[in-house]
N, C-alpha and C. Protein backbone atom coordinates (compact mmCIF):
# COMPACT_ATOMS: atom_id res chain seq x y z
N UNK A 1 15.69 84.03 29.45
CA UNK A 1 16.07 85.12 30.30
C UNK A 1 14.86 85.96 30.68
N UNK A 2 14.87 86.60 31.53
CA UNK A 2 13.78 87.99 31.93
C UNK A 2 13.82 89.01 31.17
N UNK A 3 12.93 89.65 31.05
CA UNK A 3 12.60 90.76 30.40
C UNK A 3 13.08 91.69 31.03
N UNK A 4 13.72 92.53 30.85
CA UNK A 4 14.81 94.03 31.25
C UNK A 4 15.97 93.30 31.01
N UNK A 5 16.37 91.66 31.33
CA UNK A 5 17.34 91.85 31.38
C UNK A 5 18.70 91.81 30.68
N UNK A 6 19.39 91.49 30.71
CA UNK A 6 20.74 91.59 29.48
C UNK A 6 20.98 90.08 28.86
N UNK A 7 20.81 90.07 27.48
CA UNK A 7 21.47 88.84 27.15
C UNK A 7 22.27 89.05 26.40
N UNK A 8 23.32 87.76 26.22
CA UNK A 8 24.49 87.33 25.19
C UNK A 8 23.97 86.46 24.11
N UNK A 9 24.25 86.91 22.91
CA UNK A 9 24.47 86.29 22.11
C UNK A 9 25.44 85.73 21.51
N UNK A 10 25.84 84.62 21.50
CA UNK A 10 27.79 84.23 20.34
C UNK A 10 27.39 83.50 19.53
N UNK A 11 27.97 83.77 18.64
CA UNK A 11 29.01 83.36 17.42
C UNK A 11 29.58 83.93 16.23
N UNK A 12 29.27 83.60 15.13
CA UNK A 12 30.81 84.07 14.43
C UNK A 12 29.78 85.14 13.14
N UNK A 13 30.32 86.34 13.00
CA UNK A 13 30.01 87.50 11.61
C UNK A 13 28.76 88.25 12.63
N UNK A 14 29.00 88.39 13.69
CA UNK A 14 27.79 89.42 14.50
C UNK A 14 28.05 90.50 14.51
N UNK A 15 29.21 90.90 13.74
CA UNK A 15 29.86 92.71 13.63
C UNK A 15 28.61 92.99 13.58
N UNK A 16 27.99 93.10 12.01
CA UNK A 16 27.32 94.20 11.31
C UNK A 16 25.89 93.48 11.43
N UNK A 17 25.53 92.98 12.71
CA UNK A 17 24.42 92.85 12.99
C UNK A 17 23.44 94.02 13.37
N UNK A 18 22.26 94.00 12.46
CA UNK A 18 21.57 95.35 12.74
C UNK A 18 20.25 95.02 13.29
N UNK A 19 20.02 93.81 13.22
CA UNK A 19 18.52 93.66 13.84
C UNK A 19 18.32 92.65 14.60
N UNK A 20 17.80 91.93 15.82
CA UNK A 20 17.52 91.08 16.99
C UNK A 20 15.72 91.16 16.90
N UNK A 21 15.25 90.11 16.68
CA UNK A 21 13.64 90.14 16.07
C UNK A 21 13.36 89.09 16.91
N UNK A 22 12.25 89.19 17.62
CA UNK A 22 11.60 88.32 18.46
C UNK A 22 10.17 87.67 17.44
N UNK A 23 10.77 86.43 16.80
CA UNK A 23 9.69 86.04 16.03
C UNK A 23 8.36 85.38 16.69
N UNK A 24 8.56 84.57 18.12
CA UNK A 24 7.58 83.82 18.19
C UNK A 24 7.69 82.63 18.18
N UNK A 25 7.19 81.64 18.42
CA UNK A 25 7.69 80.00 18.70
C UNK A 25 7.28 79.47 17.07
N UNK A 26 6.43 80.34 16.02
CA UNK A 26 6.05 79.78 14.49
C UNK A 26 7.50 80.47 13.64
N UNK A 27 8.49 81.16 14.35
CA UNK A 27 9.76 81.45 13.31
C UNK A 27 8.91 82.35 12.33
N UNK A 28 8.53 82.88 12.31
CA UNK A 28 7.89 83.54 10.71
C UNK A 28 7.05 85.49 11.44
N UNK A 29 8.22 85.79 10.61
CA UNK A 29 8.55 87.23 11.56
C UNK A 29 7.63 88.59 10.55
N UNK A 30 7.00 89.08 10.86
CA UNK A 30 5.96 89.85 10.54
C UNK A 30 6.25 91.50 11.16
N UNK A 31 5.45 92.32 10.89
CA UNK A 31 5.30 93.91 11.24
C UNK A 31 5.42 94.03 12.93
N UNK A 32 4.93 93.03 13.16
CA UNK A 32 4.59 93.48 14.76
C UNK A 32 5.37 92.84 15.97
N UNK A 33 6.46 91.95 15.32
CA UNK A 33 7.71 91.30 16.03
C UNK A 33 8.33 92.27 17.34
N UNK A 34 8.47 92.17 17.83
CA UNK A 34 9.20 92.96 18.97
C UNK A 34 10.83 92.79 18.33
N UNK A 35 11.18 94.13 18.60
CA UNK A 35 13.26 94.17 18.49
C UNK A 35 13.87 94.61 19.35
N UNK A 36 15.18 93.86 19.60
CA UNK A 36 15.82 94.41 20.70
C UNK A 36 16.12 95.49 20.35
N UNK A 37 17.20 96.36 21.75
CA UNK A 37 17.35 97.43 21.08
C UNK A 37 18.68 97.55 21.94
N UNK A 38 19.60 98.87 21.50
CA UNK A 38 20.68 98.74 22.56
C UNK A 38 21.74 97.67 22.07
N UNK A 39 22.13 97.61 20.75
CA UNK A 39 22.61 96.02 20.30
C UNK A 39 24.03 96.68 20.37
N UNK A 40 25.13 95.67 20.98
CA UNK A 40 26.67 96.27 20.82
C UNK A 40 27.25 94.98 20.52
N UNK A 41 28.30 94.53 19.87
CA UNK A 41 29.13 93.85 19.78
C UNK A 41 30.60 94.02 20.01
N UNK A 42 31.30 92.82 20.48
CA UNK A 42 32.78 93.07 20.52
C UNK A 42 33.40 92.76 19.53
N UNK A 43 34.41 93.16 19.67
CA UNK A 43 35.41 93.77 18.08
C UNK A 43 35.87 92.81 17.39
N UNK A 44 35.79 91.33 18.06
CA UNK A 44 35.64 90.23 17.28
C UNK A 44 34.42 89.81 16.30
N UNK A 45 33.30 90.68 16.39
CA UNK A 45 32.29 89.76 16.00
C UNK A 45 31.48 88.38 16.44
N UNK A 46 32.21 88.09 18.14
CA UNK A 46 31.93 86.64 18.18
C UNK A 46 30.68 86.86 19.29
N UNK A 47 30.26 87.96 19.82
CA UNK A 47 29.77 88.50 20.95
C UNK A 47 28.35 89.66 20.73
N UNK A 48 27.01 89.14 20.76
CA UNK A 48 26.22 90.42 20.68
C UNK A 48 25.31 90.30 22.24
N UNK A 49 25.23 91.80 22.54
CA UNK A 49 24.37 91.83 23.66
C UNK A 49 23.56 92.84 23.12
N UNK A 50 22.45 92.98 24.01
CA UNK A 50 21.28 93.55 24.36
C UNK A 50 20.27 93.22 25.08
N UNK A 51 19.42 94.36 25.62
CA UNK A 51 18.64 93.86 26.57
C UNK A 51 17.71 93.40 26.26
N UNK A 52 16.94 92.68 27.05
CA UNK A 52 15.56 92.03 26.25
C UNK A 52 14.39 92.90 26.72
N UNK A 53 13.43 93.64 25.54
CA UNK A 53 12.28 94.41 25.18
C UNK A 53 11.33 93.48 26.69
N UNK A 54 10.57 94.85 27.11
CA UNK A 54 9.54 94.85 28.05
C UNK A 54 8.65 93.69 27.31
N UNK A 55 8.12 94.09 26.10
CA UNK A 55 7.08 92.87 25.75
C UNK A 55 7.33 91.87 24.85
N UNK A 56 8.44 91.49 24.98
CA UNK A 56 8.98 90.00 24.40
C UNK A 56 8.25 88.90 24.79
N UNK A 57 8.07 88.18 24.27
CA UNK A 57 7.38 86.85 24.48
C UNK A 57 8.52 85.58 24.00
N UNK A 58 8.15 84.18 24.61
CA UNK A 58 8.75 83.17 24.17
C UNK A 58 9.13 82.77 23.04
N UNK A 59 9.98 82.48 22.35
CA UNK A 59 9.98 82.36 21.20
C UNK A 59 11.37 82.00 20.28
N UNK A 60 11.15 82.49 18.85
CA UNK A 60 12.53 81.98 18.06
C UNK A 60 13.29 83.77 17.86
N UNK A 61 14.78 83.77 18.16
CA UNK A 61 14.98 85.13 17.43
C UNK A 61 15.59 84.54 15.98
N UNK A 62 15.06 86.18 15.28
CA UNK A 62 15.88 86.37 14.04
C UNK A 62 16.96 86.94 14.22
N UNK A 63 18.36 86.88 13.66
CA UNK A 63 19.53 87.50 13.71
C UNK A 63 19.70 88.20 12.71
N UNK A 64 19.78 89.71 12.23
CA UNK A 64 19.59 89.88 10.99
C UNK A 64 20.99 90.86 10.37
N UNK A 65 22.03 90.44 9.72
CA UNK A 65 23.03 91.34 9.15
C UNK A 65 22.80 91.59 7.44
N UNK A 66 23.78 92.66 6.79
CA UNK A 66 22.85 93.09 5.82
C UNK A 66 23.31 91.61 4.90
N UNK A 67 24.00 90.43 4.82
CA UNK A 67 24.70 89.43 4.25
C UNK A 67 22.84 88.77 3.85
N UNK A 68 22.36 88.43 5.18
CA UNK A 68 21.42 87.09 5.74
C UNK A 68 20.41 87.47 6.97
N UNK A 69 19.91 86.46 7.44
CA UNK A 69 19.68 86.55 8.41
C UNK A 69 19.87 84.98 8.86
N UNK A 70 19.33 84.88 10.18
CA UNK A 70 19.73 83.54 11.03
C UNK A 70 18.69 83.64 12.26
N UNK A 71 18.32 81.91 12.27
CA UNK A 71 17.16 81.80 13.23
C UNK A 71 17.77 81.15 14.38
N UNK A 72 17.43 81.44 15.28
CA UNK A 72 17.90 81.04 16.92
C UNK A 72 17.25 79.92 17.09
N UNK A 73 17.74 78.85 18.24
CA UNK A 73 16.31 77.66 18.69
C UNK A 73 15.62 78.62 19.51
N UNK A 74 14.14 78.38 20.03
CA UNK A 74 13.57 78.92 21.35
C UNK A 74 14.39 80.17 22.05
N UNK A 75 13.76 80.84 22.67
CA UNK A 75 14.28 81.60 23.32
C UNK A 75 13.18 81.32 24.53
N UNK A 76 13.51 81.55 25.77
CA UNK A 76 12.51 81.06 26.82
C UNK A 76 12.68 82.45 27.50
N UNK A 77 11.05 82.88 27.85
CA UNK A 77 10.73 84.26 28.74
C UNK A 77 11.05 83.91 29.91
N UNK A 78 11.64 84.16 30.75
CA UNK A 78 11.39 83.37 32.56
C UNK A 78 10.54 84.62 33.15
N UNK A 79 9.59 84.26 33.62
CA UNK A 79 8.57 84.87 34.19
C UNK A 79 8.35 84.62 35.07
N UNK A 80 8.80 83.64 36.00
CA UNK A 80 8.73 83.58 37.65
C UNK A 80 10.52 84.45 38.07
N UNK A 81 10.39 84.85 39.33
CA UNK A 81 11.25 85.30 40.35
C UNK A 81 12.38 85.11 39.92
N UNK A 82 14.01 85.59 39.66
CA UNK A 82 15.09 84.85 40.28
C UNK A 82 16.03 85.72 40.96
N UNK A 83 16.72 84.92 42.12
CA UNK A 83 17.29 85.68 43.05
C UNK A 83 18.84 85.48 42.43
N UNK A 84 19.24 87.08 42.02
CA UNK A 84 20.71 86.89 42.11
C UNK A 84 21.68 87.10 43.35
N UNK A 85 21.24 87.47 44.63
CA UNK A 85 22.17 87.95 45.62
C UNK A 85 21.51 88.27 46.73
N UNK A 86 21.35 88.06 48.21
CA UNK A 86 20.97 88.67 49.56
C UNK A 86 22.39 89.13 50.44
N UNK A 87 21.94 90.32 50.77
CA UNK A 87 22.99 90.60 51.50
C UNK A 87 22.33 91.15 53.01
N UNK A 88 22.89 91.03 54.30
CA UNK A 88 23.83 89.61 54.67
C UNK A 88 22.96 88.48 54.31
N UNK A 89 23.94 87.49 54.51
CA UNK A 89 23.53 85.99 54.46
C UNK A 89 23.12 85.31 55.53
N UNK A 90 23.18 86.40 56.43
CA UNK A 90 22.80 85.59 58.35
C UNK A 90 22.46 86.89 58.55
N UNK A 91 21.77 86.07 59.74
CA UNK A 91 20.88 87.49 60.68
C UNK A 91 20.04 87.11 62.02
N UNK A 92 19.47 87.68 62.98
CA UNK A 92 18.79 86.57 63.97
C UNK A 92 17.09 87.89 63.55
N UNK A 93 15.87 87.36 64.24
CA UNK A 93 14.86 88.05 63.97
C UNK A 93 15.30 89.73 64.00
N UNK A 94 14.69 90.77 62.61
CA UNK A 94 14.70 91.51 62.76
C UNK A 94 15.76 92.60 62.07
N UNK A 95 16.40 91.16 61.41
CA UNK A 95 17.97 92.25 60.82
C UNK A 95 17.06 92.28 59.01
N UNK A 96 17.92 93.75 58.75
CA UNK A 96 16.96 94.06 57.40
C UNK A 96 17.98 93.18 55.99
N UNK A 97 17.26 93.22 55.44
CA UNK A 97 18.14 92.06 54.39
C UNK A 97 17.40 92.76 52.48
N UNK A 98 18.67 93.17 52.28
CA UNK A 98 18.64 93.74 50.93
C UNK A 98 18.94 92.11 49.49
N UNK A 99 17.95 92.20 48.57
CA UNK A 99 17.80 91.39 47.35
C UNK A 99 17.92 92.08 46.40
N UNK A 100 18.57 91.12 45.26
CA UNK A 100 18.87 92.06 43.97
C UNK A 100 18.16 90.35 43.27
N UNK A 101 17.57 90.77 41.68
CA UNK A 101 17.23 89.61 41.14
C UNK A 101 16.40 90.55 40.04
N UNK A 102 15.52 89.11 39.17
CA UNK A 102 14.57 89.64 38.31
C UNK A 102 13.22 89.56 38.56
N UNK A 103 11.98 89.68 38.03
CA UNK A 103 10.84 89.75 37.79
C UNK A 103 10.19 89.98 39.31
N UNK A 104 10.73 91.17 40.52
CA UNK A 104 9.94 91.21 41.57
C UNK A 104 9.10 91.74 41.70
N UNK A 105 8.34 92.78 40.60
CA UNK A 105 6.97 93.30 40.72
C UNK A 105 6.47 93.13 39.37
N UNK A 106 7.60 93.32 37.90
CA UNK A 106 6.47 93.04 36.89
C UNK A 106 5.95 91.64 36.09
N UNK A 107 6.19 90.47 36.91
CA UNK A 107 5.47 89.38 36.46
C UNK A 107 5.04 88.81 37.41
N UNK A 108 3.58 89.85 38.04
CA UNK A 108 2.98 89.53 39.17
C UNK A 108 1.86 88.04 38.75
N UNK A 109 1.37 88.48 37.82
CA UNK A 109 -0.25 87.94 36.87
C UNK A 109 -1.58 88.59 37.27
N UNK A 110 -2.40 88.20 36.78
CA UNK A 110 -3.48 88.92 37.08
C UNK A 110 -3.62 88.58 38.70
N UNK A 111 -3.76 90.01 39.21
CA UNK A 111 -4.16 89.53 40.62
C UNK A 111 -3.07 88.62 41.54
N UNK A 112 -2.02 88.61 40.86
CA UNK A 112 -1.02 88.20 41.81
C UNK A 112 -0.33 89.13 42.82
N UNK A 113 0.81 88.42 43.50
CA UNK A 113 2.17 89.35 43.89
C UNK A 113 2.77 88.51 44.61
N UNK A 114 4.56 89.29 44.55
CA UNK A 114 5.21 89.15 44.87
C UNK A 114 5.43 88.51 46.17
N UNK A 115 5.69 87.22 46.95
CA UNK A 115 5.57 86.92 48.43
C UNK A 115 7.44 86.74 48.66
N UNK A 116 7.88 86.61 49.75
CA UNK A 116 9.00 86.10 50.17
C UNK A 116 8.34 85.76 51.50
N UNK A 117 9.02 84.57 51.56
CA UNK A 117 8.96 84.21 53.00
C UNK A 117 10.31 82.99 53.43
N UNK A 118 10.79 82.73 54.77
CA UNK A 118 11.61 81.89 55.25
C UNK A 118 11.52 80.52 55.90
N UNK A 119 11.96 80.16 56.34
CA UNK A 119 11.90 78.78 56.08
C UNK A 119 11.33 78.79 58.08
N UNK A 120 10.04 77.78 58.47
CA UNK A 120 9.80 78.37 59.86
C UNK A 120 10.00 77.17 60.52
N UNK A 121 9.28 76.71 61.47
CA UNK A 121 9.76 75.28 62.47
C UNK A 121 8.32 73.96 61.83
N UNK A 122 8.87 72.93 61.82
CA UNK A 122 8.07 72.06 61.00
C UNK A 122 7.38 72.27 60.10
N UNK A 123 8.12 72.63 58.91
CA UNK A 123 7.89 72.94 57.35
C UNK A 123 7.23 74.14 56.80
N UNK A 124 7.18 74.80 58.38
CA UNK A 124 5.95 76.00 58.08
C UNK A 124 6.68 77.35 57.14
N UNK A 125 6.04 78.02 56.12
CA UNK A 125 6.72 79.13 55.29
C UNK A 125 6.00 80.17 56.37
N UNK A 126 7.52 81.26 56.90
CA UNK A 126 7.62 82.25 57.83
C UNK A 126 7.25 83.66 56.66
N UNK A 127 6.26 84.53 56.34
CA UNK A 127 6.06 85.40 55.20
C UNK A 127 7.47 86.75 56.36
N UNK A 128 7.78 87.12 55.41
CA UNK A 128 8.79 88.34 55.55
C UNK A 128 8.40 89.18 56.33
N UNK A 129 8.72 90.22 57.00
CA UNK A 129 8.63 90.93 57.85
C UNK A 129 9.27 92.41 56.91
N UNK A 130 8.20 93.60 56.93
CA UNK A 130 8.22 94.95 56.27
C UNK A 130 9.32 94.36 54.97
N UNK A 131 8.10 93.82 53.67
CA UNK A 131 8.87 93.83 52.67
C UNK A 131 8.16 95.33 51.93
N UNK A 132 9.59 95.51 51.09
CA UNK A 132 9.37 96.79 50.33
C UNK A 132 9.97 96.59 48.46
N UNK A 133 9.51 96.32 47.67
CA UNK A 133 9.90 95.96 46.51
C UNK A 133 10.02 97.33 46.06
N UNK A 134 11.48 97.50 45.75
CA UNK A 134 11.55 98.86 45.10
C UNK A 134 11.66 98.93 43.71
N UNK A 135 12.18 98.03 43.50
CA UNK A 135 11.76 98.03 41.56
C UNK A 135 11.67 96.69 41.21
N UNK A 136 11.93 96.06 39.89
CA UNK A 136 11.46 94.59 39.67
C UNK A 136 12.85 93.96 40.28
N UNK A 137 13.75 94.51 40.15
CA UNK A 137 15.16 94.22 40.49
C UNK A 137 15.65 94.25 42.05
N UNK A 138 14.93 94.84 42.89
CA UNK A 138 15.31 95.02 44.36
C UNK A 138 14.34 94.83 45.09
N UNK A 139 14.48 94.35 46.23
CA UNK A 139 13.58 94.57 47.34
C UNK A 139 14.12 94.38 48.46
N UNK A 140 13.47 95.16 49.66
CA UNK A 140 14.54 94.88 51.13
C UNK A 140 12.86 94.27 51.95
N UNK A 141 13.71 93.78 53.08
CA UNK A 141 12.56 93.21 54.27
C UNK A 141 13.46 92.76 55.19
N UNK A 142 12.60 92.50 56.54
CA UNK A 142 13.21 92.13 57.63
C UNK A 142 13.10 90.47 57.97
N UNK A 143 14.22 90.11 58.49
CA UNK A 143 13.92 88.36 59.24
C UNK A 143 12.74 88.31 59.80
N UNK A 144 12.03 87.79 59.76
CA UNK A 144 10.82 87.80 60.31
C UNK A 144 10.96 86.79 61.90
N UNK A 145 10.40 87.03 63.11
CA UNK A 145 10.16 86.11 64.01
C UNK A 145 10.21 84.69 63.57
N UNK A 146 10.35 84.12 64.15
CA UNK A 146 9.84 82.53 63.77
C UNK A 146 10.79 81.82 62.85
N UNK A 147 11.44 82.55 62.42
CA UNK A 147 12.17 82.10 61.18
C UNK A 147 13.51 80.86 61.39
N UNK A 148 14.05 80.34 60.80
CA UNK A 148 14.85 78.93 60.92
C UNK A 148 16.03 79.28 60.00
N UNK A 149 17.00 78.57 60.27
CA UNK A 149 17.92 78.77 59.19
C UNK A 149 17.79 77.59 58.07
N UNK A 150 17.77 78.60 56.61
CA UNK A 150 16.86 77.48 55.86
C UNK A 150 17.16 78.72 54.39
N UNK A 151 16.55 78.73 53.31
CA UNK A 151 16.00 79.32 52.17
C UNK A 151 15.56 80.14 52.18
N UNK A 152 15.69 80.76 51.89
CA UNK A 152 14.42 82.09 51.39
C UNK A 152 13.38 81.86 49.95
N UNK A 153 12.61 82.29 49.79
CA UNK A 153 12.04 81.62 48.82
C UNK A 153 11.09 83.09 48.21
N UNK A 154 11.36 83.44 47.22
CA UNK A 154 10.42 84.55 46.40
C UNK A 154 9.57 83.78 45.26
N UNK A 155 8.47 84.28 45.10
CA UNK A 155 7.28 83.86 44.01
C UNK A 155 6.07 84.56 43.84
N UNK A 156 5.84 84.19 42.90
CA UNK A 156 4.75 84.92 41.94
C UNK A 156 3.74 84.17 41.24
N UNK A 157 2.85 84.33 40.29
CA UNK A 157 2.04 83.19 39.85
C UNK A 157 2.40 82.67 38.93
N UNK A 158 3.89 82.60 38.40
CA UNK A 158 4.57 81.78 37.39
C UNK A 158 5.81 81.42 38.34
N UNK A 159 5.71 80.66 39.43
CA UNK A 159 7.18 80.21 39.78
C UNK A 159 7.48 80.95 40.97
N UNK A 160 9.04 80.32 41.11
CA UNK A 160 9.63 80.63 42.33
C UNK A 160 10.80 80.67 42.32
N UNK A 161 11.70 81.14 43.23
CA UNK A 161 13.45 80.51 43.31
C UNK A 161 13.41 80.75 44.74
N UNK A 162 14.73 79.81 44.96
CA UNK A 162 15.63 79.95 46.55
C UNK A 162 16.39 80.66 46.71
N UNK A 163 16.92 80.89 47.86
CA UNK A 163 18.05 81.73 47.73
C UNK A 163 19.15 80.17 48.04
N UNK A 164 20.60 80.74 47.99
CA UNK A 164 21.27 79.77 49.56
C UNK A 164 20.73 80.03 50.69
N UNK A 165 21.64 79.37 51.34
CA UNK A 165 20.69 79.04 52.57
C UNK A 165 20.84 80.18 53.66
N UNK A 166 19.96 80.68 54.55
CA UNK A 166 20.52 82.04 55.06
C UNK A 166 20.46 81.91 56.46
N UNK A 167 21.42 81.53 57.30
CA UNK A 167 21.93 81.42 58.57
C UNK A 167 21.14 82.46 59.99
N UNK A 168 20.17 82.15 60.54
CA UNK A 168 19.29 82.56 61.62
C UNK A 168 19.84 82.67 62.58
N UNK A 169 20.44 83.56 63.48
CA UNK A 169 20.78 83.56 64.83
C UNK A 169 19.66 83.60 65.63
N UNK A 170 19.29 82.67 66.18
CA UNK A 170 18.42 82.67 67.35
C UNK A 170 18.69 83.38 68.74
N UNK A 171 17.85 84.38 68.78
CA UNK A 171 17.90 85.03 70.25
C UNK A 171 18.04 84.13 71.49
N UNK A 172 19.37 84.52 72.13
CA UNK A 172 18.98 83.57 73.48
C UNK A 172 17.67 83.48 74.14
N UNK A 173 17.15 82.79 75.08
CA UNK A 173 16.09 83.02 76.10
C UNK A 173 16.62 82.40 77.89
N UNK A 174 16.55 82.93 78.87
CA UNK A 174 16.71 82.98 79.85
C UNK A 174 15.88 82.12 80.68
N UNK A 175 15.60 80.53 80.82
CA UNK A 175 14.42 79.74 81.33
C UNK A 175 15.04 80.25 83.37
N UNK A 176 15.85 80.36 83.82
CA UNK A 176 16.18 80.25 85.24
C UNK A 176 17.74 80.84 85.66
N UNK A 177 17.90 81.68 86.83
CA UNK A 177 19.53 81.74 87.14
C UNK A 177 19.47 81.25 88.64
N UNK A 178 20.45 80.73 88.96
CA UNK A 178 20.50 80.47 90.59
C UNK A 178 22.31 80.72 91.15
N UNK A 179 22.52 80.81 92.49
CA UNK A 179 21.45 81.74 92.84
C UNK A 179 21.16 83.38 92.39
N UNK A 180 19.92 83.72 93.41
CA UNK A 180 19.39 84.83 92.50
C UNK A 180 19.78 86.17 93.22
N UNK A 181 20.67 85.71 94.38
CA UNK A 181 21.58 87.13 94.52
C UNK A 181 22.96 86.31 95.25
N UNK A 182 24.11 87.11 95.39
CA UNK A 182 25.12 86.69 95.67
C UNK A 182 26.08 87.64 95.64
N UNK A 183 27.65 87.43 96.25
CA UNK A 183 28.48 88.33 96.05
C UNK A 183 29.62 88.42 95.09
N UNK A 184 30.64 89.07 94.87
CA UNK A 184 31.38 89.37 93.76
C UNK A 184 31.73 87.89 94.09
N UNK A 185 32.25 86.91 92.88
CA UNK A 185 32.88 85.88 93.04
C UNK A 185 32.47 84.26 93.22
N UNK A 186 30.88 84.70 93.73
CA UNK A 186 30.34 83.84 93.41
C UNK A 186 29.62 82.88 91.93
N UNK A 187 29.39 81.70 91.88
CA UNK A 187 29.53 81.43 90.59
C UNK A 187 27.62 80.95 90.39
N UNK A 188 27.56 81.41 89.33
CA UNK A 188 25.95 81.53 89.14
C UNK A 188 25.77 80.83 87.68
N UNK A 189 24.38 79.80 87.78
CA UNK A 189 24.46 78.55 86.52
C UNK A 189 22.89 79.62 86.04
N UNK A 190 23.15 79.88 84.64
CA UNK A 190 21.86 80.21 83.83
C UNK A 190 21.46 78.91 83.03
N UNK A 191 20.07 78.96 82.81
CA UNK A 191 19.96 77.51 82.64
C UNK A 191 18.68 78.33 81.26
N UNK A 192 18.65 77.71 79.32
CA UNK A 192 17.69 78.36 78.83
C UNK A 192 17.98 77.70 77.48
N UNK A 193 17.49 78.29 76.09
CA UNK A 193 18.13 77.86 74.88
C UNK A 193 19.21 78.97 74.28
N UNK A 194 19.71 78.75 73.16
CA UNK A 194 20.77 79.37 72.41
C UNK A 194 21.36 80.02 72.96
């Protein structure tokens, strides 16, 4: 999962769970372990959440109640992009388009950042038009010119994701009308794309 964001934990005696320990991929949990924090369970015991700590790293958790404790397999950091939602899903050049997701500004890397761009005409990536990342979780920008109906695509220097696919209305264009004056009733052929 990403860092800020919420995970689940299940299974069975997680009532009186008091500690979530980020050991590390060696399992062997020391002073300087990162802990979640924010830990709630449901009234079954079968259910723990919390969010995952800013500086968590990859690794094994400890589960710790006052009985035992219990070691998790892996836990995996995702540190590239992921898109949970664009709203709208269509647009033609120019319409503004709001994103919700994870890691959009704090798992840039050194000297990285954040790009989005759309899908353009013979394989070309169209970069976004006035993007604005407002927290790691949001960002808005516009369809950019050029753009195709196709993916959206956000990344960083660990990765990437797609969106679905996001539906381009192409602006008509006007190549010819004939004729080029006439009276009420007459019938006139425009001739152009979309």
């Amino acid at each position: 999962g990403p860092r800020g964001g919420k995970i689940t934990l299940t299974g069975s005696n997680l009532k009186y769970v008091s500690a979530v320990v980020f050991v590390g991929e060696d399992g062997t949990a020391d002073e300087d372990d990162v802990r979640a924090t924010n830990l709630t369970v449901n009234a079954s015991g079968t259910e723990l959440k919390f969010v995952m700590p800013e500086d968590a790293e990859t690794g094994k958790l400890l589960v710790i109640n006052p009985a035992d404790e219990t070691e998790t397999a892996v836990f995996t950091i995702v540190r590239n992009p992921e898109i949970l939602a664009i709203t709208p899903t269509e647009g033609a050049a120019g319409t503004a388009v709001a994103m919700t997701g994870y890691n959009f500004s704090k798992e840039v890397g050194a000297g990285g950042a954040t790009t989005v761009t759309f899908a353009g005409a013979e394989g070309a990536d169209i970069p976004a038009a006035d993007l604005k990342i407002t927290s790691d979780s949001t960002m808005t920008f516009n369809v950019p010119a050029g753009a195709i109906t196709g993916v959206i695509t956000v990344a960083n220097t660990f990765g990437s994701d797609e969106s679905e696919e996001f539906f381009i209305y192409q602006l008509p264009t006007i190549a010819s009308f004939a004729p080029a004056r006439g009276i009420v009733g007459n019938q006139v052929e425009i001739t152009g794309t979309n």
